[in-house]
Protein backbone atom coordinates (compact mmCIF):
# COMPACT_ATOMS: atom_id res chain seq x y z
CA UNK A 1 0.00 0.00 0.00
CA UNK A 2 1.64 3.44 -0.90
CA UNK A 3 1.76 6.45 1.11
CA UNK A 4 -1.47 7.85 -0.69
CA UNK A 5 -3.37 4.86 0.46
CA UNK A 6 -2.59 4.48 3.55
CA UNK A 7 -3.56 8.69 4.04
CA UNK A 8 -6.37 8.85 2.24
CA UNK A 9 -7.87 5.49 2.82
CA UNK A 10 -9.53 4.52 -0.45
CA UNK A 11 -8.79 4.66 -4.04
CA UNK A 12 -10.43 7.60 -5.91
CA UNK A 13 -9.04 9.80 -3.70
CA UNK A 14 -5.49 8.12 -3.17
CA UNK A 15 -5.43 8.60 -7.01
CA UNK A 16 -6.05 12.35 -7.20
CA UNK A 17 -3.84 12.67 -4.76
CA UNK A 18 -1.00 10.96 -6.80
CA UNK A 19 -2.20 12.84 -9.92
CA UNK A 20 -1.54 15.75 -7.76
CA UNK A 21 1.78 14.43 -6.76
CA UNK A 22 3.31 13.96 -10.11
CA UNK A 23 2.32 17.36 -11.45
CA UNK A 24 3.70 18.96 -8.48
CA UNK A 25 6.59 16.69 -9.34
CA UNK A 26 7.22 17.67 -12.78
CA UNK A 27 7.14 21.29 -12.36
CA UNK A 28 9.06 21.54 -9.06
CA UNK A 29 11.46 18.99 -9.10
CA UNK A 30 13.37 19.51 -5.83
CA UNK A 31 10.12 19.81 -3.74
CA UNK A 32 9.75 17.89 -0.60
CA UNK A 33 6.65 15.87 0.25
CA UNK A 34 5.64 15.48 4.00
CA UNK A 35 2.97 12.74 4.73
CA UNK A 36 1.66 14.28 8.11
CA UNK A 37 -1.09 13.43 10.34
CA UNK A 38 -3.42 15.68 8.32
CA UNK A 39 -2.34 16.73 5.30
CA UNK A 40 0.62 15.85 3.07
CA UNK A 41 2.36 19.17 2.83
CA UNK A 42 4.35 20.57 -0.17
CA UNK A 43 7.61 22.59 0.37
CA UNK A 44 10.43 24.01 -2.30
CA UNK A 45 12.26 25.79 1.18
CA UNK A 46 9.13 26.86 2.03
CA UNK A 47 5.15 25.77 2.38
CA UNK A 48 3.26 26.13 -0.90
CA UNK A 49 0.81 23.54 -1.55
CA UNK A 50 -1.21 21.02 0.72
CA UNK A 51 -3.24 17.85 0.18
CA UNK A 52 -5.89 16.87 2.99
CA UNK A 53 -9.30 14.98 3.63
CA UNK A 54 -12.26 16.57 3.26
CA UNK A 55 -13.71 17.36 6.90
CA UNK A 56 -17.56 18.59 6.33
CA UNK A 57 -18.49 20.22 3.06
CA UNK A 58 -17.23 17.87 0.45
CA UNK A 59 -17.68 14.55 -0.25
CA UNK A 60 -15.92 11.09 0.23
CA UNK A 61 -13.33 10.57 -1.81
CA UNK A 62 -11.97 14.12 -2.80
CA UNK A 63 -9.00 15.89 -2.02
CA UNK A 64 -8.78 19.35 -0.44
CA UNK A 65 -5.87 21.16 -2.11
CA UNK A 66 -4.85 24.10 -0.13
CA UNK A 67 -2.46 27.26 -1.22
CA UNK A 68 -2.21 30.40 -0.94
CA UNK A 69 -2.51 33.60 -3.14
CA UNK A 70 -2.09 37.22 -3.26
CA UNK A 71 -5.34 37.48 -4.64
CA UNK A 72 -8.69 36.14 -3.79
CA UNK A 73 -9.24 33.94 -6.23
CA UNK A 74 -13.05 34.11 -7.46
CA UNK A 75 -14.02 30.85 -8.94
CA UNK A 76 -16.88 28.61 -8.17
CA UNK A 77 -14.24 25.57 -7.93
CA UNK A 78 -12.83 27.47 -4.52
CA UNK A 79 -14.60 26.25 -2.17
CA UNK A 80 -13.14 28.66 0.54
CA UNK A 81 -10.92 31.72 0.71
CA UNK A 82 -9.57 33.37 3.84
CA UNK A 83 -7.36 36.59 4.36
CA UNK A 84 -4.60 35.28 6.51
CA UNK A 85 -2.74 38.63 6.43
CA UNK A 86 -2.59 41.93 4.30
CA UNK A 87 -2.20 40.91 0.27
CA UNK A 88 -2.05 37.23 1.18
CA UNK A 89 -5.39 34.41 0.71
CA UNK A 90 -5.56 30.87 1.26
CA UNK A 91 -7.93 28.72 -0.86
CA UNK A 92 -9.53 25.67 -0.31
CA UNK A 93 -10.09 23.61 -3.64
CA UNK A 94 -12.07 20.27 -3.19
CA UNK A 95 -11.18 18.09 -6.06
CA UNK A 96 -13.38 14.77 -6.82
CA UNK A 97 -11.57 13.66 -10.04
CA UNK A 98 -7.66 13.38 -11.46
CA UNK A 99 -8.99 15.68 -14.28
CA UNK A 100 -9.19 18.35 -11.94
CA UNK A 101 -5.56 18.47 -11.74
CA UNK A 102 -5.73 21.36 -14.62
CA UNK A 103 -4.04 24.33 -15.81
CA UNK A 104 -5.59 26.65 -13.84
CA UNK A 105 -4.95 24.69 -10.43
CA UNK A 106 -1.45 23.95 -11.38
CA UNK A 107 -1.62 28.19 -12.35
CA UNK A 108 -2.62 29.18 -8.93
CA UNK A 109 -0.27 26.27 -6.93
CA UNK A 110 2.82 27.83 -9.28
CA UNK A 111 1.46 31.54 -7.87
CA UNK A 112 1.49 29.77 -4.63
CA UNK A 113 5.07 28.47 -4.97
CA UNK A 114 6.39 32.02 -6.60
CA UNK A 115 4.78 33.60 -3.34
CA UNK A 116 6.58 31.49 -1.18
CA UNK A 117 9.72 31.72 -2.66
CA UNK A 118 9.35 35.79 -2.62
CA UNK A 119 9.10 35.49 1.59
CA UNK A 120 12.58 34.03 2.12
């Protein structure tokens, strides 16, 4: 059982999550993945992406990508935004499907990882 597995606990959303992975792979390759209690965090020197369960407003089986912006993203696939500090946003992105791994989530986590790399 991989490391998606045994996190998420069941296969559609083990297999976003490694749909996730790889993309995040392929674009940064010296990130470091961090299989935690709950989430799987994302870092490139610092903390720009993470994958967790859903806890109330999503179904089974997705993933809740989290990242943050210098905008408020408004988009109906957000499923939550909050102002964490002066120009800075987190979002909340449920995904149910690999496919959702798109261009404009990859877009927003590469934002996300530009951000980060700005605050060091």
């Amino acid at each position: 059982m991989g490391e998606f597995e045994r996190f998420f606990g069941n296969a559609p959303a083990a297999e976003i999550a490694r749909t996730l992975d790889a993309a995040l792979r392929a674009r940064f390759p010296a990130l470091r993945c961090d299989v935690q209690r709950t989430q799987i965090s994302y870092r490139d020197g610092g903390l720009f992406c993470c994958a967790s369960r859903p806890r109330r407003k999503c179904e089974a089986g997705t993933v809740v990508v989290t990242f943050g912006l210098p905008f408020a993203a408004p988009d109906a696939r957000v499923m939550q935004v909050v102002p964490i500090s002066p120009g800075r946003w987190t979002h909340h992105v449920p995904l149910g499907a690999p496919e959702e791994v798109d261009a404009q989530l990859l877009a927003w986590i590469g934002e996300s990882h530009r951000m980060c790399a700005r605050t060091r």
